[in-house]
C-alpha atoms as a PDB file:
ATOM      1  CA  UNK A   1     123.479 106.689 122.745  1.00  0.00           C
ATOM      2  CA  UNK A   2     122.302 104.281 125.242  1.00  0.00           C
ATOM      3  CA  UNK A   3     119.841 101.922 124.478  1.00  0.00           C
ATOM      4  CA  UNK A   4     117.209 102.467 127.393  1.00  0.00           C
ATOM      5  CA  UNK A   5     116.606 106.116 125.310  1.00  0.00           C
ATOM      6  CA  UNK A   6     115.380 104.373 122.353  1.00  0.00           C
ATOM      7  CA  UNK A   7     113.523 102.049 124.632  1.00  0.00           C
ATOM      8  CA  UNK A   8     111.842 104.741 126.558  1.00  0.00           C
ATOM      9  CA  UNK A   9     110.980 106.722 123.732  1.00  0.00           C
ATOM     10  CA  UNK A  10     109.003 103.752 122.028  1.00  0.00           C
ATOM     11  CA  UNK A  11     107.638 103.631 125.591  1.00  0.00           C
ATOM     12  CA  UNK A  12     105.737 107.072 125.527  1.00  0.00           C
ATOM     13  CA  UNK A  13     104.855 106.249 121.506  1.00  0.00           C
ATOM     14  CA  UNK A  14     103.143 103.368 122.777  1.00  0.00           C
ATOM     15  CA  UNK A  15     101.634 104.851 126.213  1.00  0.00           C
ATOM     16  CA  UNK A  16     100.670 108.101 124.783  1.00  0.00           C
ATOM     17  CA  UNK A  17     102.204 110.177 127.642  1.00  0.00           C
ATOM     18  CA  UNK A  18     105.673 110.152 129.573  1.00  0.00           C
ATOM     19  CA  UNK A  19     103.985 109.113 132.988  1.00  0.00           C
ATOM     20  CA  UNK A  20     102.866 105.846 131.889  1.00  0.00           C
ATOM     21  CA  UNK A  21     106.103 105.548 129.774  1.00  0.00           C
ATOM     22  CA  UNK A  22     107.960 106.171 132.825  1.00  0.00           C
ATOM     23  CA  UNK A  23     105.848 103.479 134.683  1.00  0.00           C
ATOM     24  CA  UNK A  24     106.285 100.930 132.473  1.00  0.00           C
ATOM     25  CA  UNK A  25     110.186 101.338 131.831  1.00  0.00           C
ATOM     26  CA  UNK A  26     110.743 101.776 135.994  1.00  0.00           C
ATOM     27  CA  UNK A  27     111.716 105.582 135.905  1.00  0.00           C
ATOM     28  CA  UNK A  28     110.964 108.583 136.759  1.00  0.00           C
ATOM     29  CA  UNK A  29     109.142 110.832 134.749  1.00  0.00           C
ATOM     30  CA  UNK A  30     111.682 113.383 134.543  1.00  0.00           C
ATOM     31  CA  UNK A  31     114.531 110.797 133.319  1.00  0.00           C
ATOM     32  CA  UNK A  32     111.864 109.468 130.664  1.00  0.00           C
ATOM     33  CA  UNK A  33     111.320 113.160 129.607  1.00  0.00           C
ATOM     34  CA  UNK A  34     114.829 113.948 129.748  1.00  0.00           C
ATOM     35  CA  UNK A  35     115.507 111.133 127.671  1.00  0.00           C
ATOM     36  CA  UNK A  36     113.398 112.049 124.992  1.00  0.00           C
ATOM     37  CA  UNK A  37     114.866 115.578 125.022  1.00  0.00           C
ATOM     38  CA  UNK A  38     118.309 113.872 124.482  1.00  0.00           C
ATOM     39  CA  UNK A  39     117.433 111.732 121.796  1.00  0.00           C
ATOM     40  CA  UNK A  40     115.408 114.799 119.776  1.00  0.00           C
ATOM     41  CA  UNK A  41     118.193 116.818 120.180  1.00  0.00           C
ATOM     42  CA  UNK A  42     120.430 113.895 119.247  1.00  0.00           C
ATOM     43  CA  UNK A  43     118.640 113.811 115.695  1.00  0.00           C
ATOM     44  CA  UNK A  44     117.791 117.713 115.495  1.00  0.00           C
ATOM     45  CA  UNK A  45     114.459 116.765 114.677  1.00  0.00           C
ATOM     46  CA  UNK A  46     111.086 117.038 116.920  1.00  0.00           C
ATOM     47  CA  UNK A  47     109.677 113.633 117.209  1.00  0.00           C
ATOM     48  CA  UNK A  48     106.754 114.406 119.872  1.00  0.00           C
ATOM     49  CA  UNK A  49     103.790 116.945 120.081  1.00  0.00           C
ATOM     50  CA  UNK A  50     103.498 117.887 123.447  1.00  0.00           C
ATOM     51  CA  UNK A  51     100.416 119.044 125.074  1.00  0.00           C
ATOM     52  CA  UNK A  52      98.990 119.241 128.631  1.00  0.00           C
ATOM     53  CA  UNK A  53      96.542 116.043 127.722  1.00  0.00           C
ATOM     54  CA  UNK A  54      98.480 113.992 125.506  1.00  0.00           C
ATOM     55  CA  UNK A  55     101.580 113.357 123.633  1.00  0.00           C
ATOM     56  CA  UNK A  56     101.314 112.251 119.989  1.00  0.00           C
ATOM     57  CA  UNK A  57     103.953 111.392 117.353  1.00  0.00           C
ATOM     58  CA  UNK A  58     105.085 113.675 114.603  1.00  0.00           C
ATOM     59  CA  UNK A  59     105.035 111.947 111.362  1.00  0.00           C
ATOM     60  CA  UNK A  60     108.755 111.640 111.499  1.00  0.00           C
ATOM     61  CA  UNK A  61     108.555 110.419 115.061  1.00  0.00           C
ATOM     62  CA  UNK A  62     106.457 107.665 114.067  1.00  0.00           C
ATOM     63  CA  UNK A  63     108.012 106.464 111.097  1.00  0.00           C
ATOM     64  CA  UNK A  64     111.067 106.655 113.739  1.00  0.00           C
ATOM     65  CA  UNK A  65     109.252 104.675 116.378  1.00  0.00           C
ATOM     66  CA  UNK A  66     108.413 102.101 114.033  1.00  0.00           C
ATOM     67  CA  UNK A  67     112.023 101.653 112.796  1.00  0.00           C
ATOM     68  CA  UNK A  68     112.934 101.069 116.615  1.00  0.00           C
ATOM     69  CA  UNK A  69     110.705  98.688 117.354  1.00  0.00           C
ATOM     70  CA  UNK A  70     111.203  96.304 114.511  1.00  0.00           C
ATOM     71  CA  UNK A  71     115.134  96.794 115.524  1.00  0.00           C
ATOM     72  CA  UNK A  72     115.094  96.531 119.438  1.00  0.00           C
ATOM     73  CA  UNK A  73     112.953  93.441 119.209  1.00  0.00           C
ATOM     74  CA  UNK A  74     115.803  92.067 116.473  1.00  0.00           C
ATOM     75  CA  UNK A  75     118.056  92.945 119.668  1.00  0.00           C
ATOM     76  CA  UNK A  76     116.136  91.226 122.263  1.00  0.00           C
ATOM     77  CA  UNK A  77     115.698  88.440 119.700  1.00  0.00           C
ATOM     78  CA  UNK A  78     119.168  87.894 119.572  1.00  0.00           C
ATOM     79  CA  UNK A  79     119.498  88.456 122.663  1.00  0.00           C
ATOM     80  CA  UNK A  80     117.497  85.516 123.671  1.00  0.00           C
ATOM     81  CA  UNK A  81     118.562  83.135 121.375  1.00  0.00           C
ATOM     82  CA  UNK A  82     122.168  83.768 122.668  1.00  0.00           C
ATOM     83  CA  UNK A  83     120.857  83.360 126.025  1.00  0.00           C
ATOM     84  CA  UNK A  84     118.796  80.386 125.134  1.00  0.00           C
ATOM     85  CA  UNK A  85     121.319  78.028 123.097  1.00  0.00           C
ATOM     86  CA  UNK A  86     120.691  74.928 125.293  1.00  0.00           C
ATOM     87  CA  UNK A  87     116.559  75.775 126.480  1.00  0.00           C
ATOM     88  CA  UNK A  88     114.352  78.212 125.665  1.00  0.00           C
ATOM     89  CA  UNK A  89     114.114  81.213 128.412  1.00  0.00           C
ATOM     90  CA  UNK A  90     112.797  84.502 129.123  1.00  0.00           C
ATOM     91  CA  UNK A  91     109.008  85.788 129.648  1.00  0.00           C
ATOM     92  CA  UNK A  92     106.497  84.747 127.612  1.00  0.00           C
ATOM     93  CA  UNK A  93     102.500  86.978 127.576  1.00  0.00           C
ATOM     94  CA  UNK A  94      99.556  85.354 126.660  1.00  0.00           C
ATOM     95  CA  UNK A  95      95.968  86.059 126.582  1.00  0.00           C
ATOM     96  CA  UNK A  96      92.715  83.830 126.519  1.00  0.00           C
ATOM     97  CA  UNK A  97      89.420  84.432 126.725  1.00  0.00           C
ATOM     98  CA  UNK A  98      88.388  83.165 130.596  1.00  0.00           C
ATOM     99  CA  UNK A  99      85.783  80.296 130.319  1.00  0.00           C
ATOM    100  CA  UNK A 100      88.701  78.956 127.311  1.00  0.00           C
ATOM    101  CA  UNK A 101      91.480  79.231 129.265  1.00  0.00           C
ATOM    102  CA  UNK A 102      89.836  77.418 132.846  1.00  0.00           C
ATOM    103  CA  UNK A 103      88.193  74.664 130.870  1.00  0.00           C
ATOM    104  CA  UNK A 104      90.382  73.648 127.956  1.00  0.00           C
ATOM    105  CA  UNK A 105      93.657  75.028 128.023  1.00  0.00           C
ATOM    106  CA  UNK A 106      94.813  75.382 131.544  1.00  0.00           C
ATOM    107  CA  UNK A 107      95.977  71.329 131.944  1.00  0.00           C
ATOM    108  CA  UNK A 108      98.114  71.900 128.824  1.00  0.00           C
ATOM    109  CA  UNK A 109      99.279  74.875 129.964  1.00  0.00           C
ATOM    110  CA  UNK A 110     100.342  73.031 132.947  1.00  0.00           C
ATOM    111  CA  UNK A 111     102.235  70.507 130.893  1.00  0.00           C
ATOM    112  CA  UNK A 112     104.271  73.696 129.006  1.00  0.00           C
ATOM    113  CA  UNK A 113     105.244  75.192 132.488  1.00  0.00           C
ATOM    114  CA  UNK A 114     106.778  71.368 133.384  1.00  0.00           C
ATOM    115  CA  UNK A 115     108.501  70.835 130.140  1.00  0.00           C
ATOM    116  CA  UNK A 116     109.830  74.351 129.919  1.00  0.00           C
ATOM    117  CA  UNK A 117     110.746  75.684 133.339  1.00  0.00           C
ATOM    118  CA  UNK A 118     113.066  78.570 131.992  1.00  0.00           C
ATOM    119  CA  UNK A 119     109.792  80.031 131.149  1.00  0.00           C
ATOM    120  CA  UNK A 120     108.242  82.280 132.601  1.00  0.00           C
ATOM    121  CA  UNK A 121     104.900  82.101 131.973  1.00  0.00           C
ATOM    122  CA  UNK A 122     101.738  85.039 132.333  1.00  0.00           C
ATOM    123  CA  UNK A 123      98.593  84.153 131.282  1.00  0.00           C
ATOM    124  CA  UNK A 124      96.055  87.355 131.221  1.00  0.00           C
ATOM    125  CA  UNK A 125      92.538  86.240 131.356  1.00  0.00           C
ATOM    126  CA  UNK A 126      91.252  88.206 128.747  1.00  0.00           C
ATOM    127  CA  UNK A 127      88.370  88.497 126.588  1.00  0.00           C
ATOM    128  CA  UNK A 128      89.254  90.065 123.137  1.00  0.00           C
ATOM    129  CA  UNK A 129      89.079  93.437 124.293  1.00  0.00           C
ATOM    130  CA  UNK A 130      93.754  94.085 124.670  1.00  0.00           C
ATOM    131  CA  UNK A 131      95.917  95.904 122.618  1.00  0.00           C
ATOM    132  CA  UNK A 132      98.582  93.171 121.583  1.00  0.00           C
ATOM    133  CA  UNK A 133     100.735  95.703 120.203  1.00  0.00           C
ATOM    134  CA  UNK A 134     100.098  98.210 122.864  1.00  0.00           C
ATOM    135  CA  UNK A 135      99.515  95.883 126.185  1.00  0.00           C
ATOM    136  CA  UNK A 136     103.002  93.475 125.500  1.00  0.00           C
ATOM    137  CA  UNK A 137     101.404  90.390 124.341  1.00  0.00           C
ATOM    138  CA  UNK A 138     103.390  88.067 122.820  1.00  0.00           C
ATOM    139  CA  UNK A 139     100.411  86.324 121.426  1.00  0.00           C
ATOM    140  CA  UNK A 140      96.543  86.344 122.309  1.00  0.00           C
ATOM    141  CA  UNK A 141      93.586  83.127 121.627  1.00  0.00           C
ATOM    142  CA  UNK A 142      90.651  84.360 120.163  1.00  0.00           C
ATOM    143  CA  UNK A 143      87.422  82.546 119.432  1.00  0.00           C
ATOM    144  CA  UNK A 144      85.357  83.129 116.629  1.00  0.00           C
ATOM    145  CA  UNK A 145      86.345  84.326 112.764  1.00  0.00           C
ATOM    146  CA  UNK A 146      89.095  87.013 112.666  1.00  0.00           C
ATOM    147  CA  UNK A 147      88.883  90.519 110.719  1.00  0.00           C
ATOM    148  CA  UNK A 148      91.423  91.111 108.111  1.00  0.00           C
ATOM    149  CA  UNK A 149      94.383  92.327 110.188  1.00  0.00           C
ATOM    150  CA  UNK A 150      98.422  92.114 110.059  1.00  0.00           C
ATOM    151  CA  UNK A 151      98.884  90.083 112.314  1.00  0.00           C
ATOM    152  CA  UNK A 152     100.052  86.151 112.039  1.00  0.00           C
ATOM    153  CA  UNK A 153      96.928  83.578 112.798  1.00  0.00           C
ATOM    154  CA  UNK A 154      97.595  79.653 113.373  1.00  0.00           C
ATOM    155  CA  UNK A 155      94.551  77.826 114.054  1.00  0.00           C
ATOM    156  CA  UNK A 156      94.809  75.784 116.915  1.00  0.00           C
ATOM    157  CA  UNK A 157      91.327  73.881 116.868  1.00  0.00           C
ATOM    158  CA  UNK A 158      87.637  73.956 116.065  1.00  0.00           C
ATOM    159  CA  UNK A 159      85.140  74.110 118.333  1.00  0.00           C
ATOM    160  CA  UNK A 160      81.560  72.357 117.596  1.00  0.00           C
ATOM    161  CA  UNK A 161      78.758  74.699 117.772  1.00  0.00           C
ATOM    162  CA  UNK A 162      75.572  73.853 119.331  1.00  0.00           C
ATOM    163  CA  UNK A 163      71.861  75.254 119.380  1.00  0.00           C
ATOM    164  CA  UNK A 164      71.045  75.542 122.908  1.00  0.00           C
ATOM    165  CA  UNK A 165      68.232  77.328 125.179  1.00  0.00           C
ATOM    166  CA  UNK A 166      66.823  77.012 128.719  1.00  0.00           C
ATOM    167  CA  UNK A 167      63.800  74.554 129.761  1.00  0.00           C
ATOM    168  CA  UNK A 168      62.250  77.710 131.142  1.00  0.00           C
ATOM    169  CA  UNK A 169      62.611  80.050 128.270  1.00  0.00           C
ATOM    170  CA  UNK A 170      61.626  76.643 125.955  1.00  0.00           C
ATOM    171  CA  UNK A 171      58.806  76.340 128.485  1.00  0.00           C
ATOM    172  CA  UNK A 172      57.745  80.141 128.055  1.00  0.00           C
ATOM    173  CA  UNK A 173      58.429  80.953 123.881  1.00  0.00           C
ATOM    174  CA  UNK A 174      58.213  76.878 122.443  1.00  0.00           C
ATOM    175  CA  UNK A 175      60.575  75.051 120.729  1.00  0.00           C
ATOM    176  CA  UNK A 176      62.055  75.929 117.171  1.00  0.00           C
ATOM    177  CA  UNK A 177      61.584  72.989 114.883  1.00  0.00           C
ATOM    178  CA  UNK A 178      62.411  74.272 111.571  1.00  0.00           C
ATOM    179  CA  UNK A 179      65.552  77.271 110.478  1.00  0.00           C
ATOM    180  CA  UNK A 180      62.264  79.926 109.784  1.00  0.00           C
ATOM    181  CA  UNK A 181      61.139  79.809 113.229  1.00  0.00           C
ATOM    182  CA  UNK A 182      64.128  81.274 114.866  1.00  0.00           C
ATOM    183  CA  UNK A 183      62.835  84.640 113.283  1.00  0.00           C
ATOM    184  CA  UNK A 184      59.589  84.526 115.974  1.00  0.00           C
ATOM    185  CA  UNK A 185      62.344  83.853 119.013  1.00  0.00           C
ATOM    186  CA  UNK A 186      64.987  86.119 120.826  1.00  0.00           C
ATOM    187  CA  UNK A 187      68.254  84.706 119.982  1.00  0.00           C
ATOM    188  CA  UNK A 188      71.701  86.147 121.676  1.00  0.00           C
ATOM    189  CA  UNK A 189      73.975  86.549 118.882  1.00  0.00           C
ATOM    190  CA  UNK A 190      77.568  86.176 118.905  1.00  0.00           C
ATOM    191  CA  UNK A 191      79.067  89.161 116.454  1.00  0.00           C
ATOM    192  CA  UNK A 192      81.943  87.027 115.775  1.00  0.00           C
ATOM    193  CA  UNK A 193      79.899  84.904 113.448  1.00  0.00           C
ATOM    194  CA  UNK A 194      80.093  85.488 109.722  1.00  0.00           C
ATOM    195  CA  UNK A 195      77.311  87.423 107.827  1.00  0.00           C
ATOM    196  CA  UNK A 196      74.854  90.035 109.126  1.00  0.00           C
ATOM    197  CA  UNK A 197      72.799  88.847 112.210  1.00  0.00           C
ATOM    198  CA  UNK A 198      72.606  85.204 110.307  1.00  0.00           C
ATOM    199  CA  UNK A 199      72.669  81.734 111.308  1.00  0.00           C
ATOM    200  CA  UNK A 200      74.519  78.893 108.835  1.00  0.00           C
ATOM    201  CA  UNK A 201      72.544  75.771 109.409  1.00  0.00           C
ATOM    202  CA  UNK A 202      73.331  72.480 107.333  1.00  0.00           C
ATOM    203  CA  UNK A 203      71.068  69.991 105.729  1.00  0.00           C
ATOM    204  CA  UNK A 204      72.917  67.568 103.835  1.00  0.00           C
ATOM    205  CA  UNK A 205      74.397  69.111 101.044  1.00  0.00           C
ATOM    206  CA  UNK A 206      72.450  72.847 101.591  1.00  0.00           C
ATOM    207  CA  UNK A 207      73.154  75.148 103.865  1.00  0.00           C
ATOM    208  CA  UNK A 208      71.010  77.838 105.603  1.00  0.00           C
ATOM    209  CA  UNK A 209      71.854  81.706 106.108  1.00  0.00           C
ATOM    210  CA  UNK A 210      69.043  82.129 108.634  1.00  0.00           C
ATOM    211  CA  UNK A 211      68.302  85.628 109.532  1.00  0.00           C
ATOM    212  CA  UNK A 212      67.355  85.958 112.632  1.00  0.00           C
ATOM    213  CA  UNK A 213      66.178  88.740 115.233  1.00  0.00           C
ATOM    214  CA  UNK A 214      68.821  89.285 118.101  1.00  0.00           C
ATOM    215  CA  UNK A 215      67.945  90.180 121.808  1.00  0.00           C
ATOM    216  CA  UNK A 216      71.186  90.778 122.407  1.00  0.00           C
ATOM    217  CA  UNK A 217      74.412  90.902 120.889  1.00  0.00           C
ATOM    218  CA  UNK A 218      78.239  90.002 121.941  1.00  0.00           C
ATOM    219  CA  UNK A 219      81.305  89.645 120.819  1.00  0.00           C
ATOM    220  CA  UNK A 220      81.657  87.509 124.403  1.00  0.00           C
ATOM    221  CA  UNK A 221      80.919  84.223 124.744  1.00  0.00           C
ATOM    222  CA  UNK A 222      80.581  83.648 128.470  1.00  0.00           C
ATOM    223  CA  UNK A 223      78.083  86.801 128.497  1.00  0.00           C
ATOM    224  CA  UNK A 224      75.365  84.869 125.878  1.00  0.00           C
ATOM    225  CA  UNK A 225      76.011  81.731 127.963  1.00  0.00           C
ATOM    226  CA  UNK A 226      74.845  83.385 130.685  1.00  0.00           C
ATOM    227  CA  UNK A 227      72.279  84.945 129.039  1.00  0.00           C
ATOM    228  CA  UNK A 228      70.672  81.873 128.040  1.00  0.00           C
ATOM    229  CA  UNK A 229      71.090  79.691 131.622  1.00  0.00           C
ATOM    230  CA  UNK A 230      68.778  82.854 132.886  1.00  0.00           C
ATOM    231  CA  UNK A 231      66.320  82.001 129.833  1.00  0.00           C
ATOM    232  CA  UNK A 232      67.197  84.948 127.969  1.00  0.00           C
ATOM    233  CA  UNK A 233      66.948  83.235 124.668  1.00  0.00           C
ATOM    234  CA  UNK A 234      68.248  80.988 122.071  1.00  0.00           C
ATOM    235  CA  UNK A 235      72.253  80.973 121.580  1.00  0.00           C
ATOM    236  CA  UNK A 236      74.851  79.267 119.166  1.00  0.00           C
ATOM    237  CA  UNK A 237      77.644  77.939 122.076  1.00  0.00           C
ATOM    238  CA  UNK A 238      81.096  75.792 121.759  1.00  0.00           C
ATOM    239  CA  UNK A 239      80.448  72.750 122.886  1.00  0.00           C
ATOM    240  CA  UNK A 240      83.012  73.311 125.570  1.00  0.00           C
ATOM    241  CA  UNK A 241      81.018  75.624 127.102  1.00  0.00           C
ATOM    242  CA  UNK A 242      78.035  74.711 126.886  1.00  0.00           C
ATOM    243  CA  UNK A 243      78.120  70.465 127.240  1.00  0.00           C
ATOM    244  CA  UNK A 244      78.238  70.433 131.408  1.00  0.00           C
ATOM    245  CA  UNK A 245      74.792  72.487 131.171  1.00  0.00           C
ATOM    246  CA  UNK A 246      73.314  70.199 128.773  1.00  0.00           C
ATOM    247  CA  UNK A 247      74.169  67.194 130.353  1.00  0.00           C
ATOM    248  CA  UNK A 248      72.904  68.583 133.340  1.00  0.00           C
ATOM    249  CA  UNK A 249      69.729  69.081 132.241  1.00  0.00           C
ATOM    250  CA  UNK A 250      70.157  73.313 132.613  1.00  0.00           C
ATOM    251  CA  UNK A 251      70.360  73.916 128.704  1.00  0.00           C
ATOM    252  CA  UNK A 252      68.916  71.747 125.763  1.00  0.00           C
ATOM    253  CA  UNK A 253      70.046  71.460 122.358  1.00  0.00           C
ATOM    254  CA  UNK A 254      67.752  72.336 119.325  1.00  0.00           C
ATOM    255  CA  UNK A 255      67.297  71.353 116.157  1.00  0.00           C
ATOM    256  CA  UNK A 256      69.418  68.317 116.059  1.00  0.00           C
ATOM    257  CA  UNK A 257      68.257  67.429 112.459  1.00  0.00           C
ATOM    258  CA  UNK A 258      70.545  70.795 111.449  1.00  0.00           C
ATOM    259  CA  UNK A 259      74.084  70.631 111.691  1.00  0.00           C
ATOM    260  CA  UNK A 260      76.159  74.056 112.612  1.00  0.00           C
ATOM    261  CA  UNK A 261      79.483  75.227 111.355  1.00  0.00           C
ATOM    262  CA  UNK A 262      82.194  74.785 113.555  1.00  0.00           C
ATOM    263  CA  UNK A 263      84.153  78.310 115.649  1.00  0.00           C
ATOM    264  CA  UNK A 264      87.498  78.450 114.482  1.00  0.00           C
ATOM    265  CA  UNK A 265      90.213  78.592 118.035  1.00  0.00           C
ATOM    266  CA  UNK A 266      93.163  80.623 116.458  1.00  0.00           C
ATOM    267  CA  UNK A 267      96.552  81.962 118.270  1.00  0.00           C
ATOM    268  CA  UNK A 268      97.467  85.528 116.954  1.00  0.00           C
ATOM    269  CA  UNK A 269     100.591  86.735 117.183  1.00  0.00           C
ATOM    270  CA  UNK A 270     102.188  90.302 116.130  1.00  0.00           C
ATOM    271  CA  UNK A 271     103.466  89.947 112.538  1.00  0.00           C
ATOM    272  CA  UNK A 272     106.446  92.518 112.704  1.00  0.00           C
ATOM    273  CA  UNK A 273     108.415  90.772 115.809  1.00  0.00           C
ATOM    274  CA  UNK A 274     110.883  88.843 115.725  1.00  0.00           C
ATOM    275  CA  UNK A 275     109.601  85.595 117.515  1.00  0.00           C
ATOM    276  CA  UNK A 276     111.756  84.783 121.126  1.00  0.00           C
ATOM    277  CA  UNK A 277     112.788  81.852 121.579  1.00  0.00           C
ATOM    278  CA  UNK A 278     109.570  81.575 124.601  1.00  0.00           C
ATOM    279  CA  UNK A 279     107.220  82.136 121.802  1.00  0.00           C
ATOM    280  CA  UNK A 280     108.863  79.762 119.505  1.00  0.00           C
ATOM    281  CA  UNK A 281     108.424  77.380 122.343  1.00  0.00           C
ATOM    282  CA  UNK A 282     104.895  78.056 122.590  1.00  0.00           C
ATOM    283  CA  UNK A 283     103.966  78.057 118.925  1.00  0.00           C
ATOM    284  CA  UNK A 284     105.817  74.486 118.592  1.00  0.00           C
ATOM    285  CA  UNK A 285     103.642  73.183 121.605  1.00  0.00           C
ATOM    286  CA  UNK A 286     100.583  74.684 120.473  1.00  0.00           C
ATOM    287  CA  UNK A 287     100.795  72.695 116.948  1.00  0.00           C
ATOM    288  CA  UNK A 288     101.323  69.521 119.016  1.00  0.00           C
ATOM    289  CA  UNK A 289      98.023  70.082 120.997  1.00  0.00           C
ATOM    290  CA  UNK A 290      94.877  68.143 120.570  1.00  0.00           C
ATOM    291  CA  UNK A 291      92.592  70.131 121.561  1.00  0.00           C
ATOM    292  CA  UNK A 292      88.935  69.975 121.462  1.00  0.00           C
END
């Protein structure tokens, strides 16, 4: 049977309907349908429930689809590698949150276009919200600490945290001094942090689990910075995004005498794929980075 069936059936598992499955694989619907048919009737087993809003896996059709995957990306493994003997080729999909990606990462990423120009590279401006599996991503850069998940983590940096708020909101609510007086202040809370609506602050050897009372709460950086240029509040930011705004006056940093854990930078990476020789590529220049 020919190999695009198998593809195009992992297609619909993944998209959840033929249409999409046929849009992604470059076919039309009826081929992607018919191909499925084929392939069912191949195995005399039904691998898809059909309905008029959705199409799900049986439980056979998903242990199936599984089994597929893990051996069509062996396949396009060795596929590259044989492809790639003398430099690594192919395309390579990565994700990073926005503000990340435009202020710390793009020169590198300049610098891995030039030394690898078999590569061809997408970058998706994204802000933890994609599907890796799902949405093709050969890897994704998250900020913050990670949930328990199955997929591979490599840290690529730390980023210094920082206590910042606007003159005007500083001007309007006063100036926190001590860790108990963030509970009488809005503070923007990023949910990425460790511990329930808490803030770790360091004293020499002791360290602080602050509760404190949130305004507002993100799992996205950029919003809270934002946030607290238009005096929204008090917010924990990475240095890198918040150190222009600071040194131009537009944010100030609090509570200097405190010092503030530091927000892991990690690259995740499906944990059930055989790694391309692009992603290799990527991984290898990642490690080398010194990023800050």
């Amino acid at each position: 049977m020919d190999i695009s069936v198998f593809r195009t059936f992992v297609s619909v598992v993944d998209e959840g309907s033929f249409a999409a499955a046929a849009g992604r694989m470059g076919i039309s619907r009826s081929l992607c349908s018919k191909h499925v048919a084929d392939l069912e009737a191949h195995l005399g087993v039904r691998l898809l429930v059909r309905t008029t809003r959705k199409v799900t896996p049986t439980a056979t059709g998903l242990s199936y689809s599984r089994d597929l995957r893990d051996i069509l990306a062996r396949l396009d493994a060795a596929t590259e590698a044989a492809r790639s003997t003398t430099s690594p080729a192919g395309a390579l999909k990565i994700g990073s949150p926005i503000f990340y990606t435009l202020k710390v990462l793009q020169p590198h990423l300049l610098d891995f276009m030039e030394r690898y120009r078999d590569i061809q590279l997408q970058v998706v401006l994204d802000d933890g919200t994609s599907d890796i599996i799902g949405e093709g991503f050969d890897a994704v850069i998250r900020i913050g600490n990670l949930k328990d998940s199955s997929l591979h983590a490599r840290r690529l940096h730390s980023a210094r945290l920082l206590l910042v708020a606007s003159p005007d909101y500083l001007t309007r609510c006063g100036r926190p001094e001590r860790p108990a007086d963030l509970l009488r202040h809005d503070c923007l809370h990023f949910t990425n942090l460790p511990g329930n609506n808490t803030w770790p602050l360091r004293r020499g050897s002791r360290t602080i689990r602050q509760q404190v009372r949130p305004s507002f709460s993100s799992n996205n950086i950029e919003l809270l910075h934002s946030m607290a240029l238009n005096g929204r509040g008090l917010a924990l930011l990475p240095e890198f995004i918040a150190g222009d705004d600071v040194a131009a006056g537009r944010l100030e940093v609090l509570m200097t005498d405190y010092a503030l854990p530091d927000l892991p930078v990690s690259l995740i990476y499906p944990s059930g794929k055989l790694l391309t020789g692009a992603m290799r590529s990527f991984l290898d220049f990642a490690a080398k980075l010194r990023l800050q």
